[in-house]
C-alpha atoms as a PDB file:
ATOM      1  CA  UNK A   1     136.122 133.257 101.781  1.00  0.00           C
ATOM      2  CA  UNK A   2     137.319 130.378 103.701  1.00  0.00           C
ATOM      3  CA  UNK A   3     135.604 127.073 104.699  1.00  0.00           C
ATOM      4  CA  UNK A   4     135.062 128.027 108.243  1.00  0.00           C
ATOM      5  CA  UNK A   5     133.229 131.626 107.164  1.00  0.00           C
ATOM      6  CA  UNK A   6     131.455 129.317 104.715  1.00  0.00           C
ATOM      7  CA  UNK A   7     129.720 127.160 107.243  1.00  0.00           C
ATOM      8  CA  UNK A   8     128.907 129.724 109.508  1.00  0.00           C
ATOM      9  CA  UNK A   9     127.025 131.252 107.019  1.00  0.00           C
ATOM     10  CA  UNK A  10     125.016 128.179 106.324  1.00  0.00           C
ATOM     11  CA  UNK A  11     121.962 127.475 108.017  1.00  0.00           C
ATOM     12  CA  UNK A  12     122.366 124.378 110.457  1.00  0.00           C
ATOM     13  CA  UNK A  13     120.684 121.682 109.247  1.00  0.00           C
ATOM     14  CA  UNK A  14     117.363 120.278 110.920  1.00  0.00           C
ATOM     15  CA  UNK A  15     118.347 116.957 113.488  1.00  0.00           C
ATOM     16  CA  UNK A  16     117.973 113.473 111.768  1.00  0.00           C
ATOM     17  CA  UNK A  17     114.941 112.571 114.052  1.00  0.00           C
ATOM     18  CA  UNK A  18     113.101 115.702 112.629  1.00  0.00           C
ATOM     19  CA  UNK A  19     109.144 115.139 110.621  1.00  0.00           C
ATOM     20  CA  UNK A  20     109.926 115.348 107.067  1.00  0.00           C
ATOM     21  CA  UNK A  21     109.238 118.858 105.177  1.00  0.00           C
ATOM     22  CA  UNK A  22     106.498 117.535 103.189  1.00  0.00           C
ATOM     23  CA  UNK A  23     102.708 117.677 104.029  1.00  0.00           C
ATOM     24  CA  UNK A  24     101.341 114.937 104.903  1.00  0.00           C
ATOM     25  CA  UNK A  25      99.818 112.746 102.073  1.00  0.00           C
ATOM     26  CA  UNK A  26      95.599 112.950 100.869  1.00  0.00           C
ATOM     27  CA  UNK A  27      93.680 109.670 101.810  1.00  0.00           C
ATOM     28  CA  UNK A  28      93.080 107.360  99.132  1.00  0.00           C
ATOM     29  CA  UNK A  29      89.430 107.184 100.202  1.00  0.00           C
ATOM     30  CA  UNK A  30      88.436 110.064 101.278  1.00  0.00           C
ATOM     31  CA  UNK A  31      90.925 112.380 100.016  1.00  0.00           C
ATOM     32  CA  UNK A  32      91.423 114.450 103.202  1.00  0.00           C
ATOM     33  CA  UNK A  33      94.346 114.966 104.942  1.00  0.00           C
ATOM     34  CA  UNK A  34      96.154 112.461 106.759  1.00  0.00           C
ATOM     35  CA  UNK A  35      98.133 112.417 110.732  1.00  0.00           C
ATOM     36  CA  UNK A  36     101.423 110.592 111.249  1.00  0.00           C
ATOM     37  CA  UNK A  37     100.305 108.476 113.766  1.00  0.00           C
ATOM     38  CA  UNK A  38     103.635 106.394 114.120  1.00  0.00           C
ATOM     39  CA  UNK A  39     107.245 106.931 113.617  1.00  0.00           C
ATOM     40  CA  UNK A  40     109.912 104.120 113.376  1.00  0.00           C
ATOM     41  CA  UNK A  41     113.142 103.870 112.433  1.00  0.00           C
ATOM     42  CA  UNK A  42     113.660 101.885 108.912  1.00  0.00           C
ATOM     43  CA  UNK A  43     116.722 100.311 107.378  1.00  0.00           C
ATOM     44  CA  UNK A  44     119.917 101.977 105.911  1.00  0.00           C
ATOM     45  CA  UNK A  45     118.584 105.288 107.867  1.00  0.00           C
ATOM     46  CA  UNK A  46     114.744 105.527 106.501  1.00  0.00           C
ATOM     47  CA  UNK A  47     112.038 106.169 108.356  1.00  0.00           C
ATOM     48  CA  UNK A  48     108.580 104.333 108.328  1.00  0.00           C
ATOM     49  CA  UNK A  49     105.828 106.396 108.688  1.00  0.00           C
ATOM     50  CA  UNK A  50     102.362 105.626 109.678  1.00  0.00           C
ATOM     51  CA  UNK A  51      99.308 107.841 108.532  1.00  0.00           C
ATOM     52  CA  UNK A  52      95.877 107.329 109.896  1.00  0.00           C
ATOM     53  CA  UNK A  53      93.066 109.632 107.994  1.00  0.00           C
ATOM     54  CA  UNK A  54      91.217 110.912 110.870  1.00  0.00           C
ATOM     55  CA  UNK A  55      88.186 110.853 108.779  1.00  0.00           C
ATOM     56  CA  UNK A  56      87.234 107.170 107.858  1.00  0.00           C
ATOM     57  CA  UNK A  57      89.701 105.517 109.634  1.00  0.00           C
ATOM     58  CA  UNK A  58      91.954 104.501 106.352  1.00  0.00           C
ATOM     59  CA  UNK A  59      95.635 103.468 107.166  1.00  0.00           C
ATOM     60  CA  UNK A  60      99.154 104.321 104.865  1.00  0.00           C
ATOM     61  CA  UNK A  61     102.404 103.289 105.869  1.00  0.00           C
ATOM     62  CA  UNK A  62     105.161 105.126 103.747  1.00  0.00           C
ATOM     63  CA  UNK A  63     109.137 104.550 104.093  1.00  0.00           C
ATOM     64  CA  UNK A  64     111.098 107.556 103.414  1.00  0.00           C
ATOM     65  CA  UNK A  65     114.855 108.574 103.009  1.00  0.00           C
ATOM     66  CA  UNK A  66     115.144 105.221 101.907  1.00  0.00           C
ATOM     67  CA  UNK A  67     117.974 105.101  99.369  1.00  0.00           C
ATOM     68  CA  UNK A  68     117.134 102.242  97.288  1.00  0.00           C
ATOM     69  CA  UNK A  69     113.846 103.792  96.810  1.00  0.00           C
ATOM     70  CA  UNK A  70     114.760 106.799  95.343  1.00  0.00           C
ATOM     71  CA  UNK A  71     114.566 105.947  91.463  1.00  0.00           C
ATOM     72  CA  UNK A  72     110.993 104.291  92.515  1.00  0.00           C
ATOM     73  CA  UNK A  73     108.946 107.263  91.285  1.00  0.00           C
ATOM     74  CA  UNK A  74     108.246 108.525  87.534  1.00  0.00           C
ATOM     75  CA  UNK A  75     108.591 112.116  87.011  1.00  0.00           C
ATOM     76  CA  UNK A  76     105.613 114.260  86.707  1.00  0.00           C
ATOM     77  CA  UNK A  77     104.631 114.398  83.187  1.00  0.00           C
ATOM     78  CA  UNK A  78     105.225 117.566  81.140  1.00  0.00           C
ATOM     79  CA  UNK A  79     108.973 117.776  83.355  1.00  0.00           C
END
């Protein structure tokens, strides 16, 4: 199969400016769900995103596709 018929067959990927796949995160007060109220660009390519919970008012800001952040995270234990 060649390159060309290889790429064709691949779905296209999703723009750069496109919400992130993942839901939206639980607030830390509440625990319901939170709304992206603001999107800005970060550095090296990131995005900063701001959640508001529409329930008691509790803010989040979260960076993400941010390179250097990537090793941040433990893994989820039994993994």
């Amino acid at each position: 199969m060649s390159a060309a018929a290889i790429r064709a067959a691949m779905p296209p990927e999703p723009p750069a400016d496109s919400p992130p796949a993942e839901k939206p995160p639980r607030c830390a007060m509440c625990r319901g769900r939170m709304e992206v109220t603001r999107r800005e660009p970060g550095p090296n390519g990131s995005q900063r995103l701001t959640f508001l919970c529409p329930k008691c008012q509790f803010t989040k800001t979260k960076t993400i596709g941010d390179p250097m952040d990537a090793g941040r995270h433990r893994p989820r234990k039994g993994k």
